[in-house]
Structure formats: C-alpha cells, structure tokens
C-alpha atoms as a PDB file:
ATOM      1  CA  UNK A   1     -25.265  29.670  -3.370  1.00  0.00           C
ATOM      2  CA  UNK A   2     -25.014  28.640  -7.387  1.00  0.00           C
ATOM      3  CA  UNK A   3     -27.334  26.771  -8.643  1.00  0.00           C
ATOM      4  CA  UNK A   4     -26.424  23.559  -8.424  1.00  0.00           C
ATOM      5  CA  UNK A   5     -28.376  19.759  -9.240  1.00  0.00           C
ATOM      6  CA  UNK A   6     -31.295  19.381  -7.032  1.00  0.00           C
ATOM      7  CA  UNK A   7     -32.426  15.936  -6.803  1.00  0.00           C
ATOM      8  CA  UNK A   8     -36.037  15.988  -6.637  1.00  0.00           C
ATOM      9  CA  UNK A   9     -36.352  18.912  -9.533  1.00  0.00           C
ATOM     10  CA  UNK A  10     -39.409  21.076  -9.076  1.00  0.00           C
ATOM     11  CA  UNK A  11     -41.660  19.341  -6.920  1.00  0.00           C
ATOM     12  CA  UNK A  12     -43.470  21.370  -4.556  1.00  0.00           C
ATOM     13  CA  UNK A  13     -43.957  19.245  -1.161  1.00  0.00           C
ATOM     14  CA  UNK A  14     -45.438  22.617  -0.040  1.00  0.00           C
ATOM     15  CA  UNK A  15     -49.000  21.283  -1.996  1.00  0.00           C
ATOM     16  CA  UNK A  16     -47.757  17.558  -1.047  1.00  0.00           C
ATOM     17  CA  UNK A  17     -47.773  18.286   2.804  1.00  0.00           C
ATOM     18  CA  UNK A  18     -51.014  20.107   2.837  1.00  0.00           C
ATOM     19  CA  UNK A  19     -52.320  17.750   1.117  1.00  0.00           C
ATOM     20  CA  UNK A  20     -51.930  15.246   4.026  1.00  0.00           C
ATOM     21  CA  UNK A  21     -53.958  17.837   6.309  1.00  0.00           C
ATOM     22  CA  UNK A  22     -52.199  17.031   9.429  1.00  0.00           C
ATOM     23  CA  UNK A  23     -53.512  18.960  12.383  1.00  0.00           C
ATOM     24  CA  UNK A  24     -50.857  22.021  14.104  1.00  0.00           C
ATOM     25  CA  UNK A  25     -48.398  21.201  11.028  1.00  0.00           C
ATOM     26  CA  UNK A  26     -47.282  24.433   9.642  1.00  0.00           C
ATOM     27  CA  UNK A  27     -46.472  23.399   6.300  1.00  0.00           C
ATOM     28  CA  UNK A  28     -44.507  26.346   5.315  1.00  0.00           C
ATOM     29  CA  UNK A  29     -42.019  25.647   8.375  1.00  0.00           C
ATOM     30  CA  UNK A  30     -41.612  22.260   7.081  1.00  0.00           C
ATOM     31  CA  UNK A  31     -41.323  22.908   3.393  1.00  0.00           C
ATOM     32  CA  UNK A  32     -38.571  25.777   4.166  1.00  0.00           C
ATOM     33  CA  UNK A  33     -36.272  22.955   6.517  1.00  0.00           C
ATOM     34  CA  UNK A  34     -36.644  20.510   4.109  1.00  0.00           C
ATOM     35  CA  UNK A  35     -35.422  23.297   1.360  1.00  0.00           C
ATOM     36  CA  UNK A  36     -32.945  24.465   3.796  1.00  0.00           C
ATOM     37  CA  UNK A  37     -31.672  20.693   4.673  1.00  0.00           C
ATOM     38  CA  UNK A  38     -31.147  20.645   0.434  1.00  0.00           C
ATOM     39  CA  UNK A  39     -29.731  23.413  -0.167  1.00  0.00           C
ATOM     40  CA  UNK A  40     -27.077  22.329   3.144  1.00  0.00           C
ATOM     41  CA  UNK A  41     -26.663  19.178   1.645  1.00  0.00           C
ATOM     42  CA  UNK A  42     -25.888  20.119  -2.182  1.00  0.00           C
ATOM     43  CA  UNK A  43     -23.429  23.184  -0.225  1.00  0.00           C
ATOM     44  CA  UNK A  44     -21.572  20.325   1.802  1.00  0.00           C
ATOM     45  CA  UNK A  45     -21.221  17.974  -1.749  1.00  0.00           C
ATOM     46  CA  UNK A  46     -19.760  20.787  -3.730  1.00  0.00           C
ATOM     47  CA  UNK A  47     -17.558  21.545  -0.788  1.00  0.00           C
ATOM     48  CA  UNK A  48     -16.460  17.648  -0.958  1.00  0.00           C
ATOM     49  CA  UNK A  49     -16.066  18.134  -4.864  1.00  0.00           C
ATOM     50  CA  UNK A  50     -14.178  20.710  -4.983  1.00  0.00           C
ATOM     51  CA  UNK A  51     -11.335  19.622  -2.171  1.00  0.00           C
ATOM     52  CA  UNK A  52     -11.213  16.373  -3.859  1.00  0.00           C
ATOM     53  CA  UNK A  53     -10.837  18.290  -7.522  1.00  0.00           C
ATOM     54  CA  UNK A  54      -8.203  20.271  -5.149  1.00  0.00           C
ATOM     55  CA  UNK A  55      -6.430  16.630  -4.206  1.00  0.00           C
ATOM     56  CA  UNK A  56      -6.202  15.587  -7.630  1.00  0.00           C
ATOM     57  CA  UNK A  57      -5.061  18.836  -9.226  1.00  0.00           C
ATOM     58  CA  UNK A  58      -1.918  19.177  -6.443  1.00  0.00           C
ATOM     59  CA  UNK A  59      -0.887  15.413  -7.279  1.00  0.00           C
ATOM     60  CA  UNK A  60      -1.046  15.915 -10.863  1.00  0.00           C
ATOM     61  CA  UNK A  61       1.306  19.132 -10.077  1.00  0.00           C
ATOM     62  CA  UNK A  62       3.606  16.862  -7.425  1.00  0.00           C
ATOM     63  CA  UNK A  63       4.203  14.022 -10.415  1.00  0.00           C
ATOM     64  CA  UNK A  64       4.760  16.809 -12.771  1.00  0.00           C
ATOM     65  CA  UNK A  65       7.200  18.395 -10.384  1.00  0.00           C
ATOM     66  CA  UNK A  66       8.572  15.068  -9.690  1.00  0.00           C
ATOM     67  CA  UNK A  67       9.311  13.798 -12.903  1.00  0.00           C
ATOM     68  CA  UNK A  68      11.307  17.098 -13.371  1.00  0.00           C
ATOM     69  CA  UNK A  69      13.229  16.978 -10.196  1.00  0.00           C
ATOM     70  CA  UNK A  70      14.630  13.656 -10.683  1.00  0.00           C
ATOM     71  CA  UNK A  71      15.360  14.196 -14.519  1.00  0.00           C
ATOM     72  CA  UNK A  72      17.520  16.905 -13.445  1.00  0.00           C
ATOM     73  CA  UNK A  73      19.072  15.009 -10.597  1.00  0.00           C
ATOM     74  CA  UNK A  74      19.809  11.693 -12.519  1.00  0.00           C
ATOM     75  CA  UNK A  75      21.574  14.018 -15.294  1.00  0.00           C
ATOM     76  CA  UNK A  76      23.453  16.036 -12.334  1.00  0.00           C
ATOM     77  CA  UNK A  77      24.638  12.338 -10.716  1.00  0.00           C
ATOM     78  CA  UNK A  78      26.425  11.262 -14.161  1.00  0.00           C
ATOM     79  CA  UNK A  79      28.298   7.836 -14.106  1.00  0.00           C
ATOM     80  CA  UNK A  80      29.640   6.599 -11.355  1.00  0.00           C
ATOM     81  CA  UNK A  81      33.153   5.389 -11.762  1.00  0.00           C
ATOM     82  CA  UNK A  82      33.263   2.774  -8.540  1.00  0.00           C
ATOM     83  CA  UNK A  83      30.636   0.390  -6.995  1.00  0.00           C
ATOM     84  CA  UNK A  84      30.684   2.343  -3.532  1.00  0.00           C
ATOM     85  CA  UNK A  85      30.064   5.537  -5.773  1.00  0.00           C
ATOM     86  CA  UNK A  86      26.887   4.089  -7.661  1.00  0.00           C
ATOM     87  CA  UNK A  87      26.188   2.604  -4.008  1.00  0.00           C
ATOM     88  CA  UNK A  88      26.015   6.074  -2.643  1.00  0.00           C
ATOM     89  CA  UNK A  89      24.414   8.448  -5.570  1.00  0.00           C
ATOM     90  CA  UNK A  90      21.596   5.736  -4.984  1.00  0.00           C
ATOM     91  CA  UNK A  91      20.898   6.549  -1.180  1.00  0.00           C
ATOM     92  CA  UNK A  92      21.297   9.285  -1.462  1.00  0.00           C
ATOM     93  CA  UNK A  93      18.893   9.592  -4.377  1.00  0.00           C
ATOM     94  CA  UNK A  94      16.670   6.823  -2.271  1.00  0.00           C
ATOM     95  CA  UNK A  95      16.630   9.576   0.950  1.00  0.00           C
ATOM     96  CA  UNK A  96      15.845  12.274  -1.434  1.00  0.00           C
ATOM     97  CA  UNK A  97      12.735  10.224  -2.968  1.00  0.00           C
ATOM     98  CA  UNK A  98      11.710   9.617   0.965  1.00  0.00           C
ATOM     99  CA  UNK A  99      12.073  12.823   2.416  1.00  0.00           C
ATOM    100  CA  UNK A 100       9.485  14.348  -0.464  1.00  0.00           C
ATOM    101  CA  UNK A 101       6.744  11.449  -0.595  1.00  0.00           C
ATOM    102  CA  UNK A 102       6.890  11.702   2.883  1.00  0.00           C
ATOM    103  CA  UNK A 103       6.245  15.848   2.844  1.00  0.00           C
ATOM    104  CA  UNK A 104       3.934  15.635   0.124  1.00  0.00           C
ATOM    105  CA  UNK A 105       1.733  12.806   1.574  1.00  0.00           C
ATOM    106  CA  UNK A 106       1.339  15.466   4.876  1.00  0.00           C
ATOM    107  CA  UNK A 107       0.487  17.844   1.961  1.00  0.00           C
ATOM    108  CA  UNK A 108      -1.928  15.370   0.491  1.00  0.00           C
ATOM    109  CA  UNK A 109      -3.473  14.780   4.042  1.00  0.00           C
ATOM    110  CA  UNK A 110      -3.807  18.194   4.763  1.00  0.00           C
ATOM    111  CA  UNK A 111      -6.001  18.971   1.928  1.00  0.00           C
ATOM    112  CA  UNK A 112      -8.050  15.560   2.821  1.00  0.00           C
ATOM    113  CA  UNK A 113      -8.520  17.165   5.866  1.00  0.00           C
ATOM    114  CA  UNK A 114      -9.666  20.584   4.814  1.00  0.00           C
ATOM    115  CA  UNK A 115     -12.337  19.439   2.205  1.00  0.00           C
ATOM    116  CA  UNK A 116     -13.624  17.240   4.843  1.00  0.00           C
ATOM    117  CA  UNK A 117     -13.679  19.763   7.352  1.00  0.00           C
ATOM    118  CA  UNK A 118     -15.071  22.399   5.103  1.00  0.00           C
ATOM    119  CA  UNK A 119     -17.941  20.109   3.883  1.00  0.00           C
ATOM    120  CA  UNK A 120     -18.491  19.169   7.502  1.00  0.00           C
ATOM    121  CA  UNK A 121     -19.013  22.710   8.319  1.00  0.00           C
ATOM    122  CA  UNK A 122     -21.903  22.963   5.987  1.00  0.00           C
ATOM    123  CA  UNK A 123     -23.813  20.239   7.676  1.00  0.00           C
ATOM    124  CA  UNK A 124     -22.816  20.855  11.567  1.00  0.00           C
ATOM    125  CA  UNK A 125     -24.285  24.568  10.695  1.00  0.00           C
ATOM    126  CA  UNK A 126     -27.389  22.983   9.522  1.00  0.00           C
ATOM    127  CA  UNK A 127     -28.203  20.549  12.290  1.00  0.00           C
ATOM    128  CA  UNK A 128     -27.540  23.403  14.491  1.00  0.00           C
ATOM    129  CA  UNK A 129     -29.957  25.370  12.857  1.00  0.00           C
ATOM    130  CA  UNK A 130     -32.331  22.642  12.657  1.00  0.00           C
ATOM    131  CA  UNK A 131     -32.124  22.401  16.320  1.00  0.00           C
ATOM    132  CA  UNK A 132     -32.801  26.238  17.263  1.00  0.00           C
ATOM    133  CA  UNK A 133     -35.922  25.759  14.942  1.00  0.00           C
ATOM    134  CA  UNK A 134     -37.210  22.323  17.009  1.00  0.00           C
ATOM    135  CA  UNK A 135     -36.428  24.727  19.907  1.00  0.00           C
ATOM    136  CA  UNK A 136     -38.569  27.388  18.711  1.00  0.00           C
ATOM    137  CA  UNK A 137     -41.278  25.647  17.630  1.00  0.00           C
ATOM    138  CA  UNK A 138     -41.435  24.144  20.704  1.00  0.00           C
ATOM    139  CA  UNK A 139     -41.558  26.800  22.358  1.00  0.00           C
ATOM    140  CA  UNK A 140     -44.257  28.264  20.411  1.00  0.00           C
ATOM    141  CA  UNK A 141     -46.583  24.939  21.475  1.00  0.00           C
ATOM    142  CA  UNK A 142     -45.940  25.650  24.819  1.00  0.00           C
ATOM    143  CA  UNK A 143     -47.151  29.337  24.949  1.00  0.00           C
ATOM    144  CA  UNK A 144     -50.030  28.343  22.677  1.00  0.00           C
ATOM    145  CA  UNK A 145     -50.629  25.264  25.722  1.00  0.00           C
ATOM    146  CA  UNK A 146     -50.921  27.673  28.764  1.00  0.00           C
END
C-alpha cells in the first residue's frame, strides 16, 4: 500500500493504551487492529477516489465524443428541403441522442458500481479479519481459563 494521508499523523496509541494499564489487554494486539482498521480504511477511500476520478474522466471522454458525433451528423443531415423531411432528420437524430445516453448511462452505472464494489471489498476483508482475530483471542482466554 502507498503511503497515503493518515489522519491521526504519528501518534503512538501503543504508549497511549499502556498507559491506561488495563488488566489481560495486550496492547500490541490492539495497536496492530487499530493500524490495520487504518490502513483498510485509507485502502477502501483511495479505492472510492479513484473509481470516481474513473467516472469523471469517461464522461469528460463521452461529451468529447459527443460533441464530435453530432457535429459530424448535423453536417451529414444538410437542409432539409420539406417539413416532413426536417420532421424526420430530427427523430431520427432524437432516437440517435436516446439510444447513446441511454448506453452510456449503463456505462456510467457500471463504473458506479465497480468503485463501490471495489472499495467495499477493502472493508468486508477487514471486518472479516477483525472477526477471526475476536475469534482467536477468544480462544486464547479460554485455554488460559481451564
């Protein structure tokens, strides 16, 4: 993992957590979820970041790509000599307009969905971690208990 912003810069709750002297507390355990809960945290925000930076960078390329399209098609169209021609360049045109916001708003969604899903795995990885660790430790009171 890059390093990336950590919130709480260098302090060492290592020394704060001893420091409280609470009986059958392994510090060290604690200190290295909470760093491991961070670390899980800042990996699921720059997931987020960068499928949102994703997002904006395909519908900056769609508007570009747009823009082009219809300069092209407009020129291609020229004048239309009757009413019913005008009538029909511009459904057509109007069908052509819906038929690609429709297919790139699945596009759209679909990247949406991957940056959330790909920040989400980050975090479900974590808590499952986090919960073979309870699981351990508990396990470790209960052979120290018999």
């Amino acid at each position: 993992m890059n390093k990336a912003y950590h919130p709480f810069g260098e302090v060492d709750f290592t020394k704060f957590m001893a420091e409280l002297k609470v009986p059958g507390l392994n510090v060290e355990q604690v200190a290295d979820s909470y760093r491991k809960n961070v670390e899980a945290l800042t990996e699921a925000s720059q997931a987020a970041v960068e499928g949102l930076q994703a997002v904006v960078k395909r519908q900056t390329e769609i508007l570009r790509e747009s823009m082009e399209e219809y300069a092209i098609l407009l020129r291609s169209y020229g004048a239309p000599t009757t009413p019913e021609e005008a009538a029909s360049k511009q459904a057509e045109l109007a069908k052509h307009t819906f038929e690609n916001t429709l297919a790139h708003m699945k596009e759209i969604g679909e990247l949406i969905a991957k940056a959330n899903s790909d920040s989400l795995e980050v975090i479900n990885k974590r808590v499952s971690e986090m919960l073979d660790e309870v699981k351990a430790l508990s396990a470790k009171k209960k052979g120290k208990a018999a």
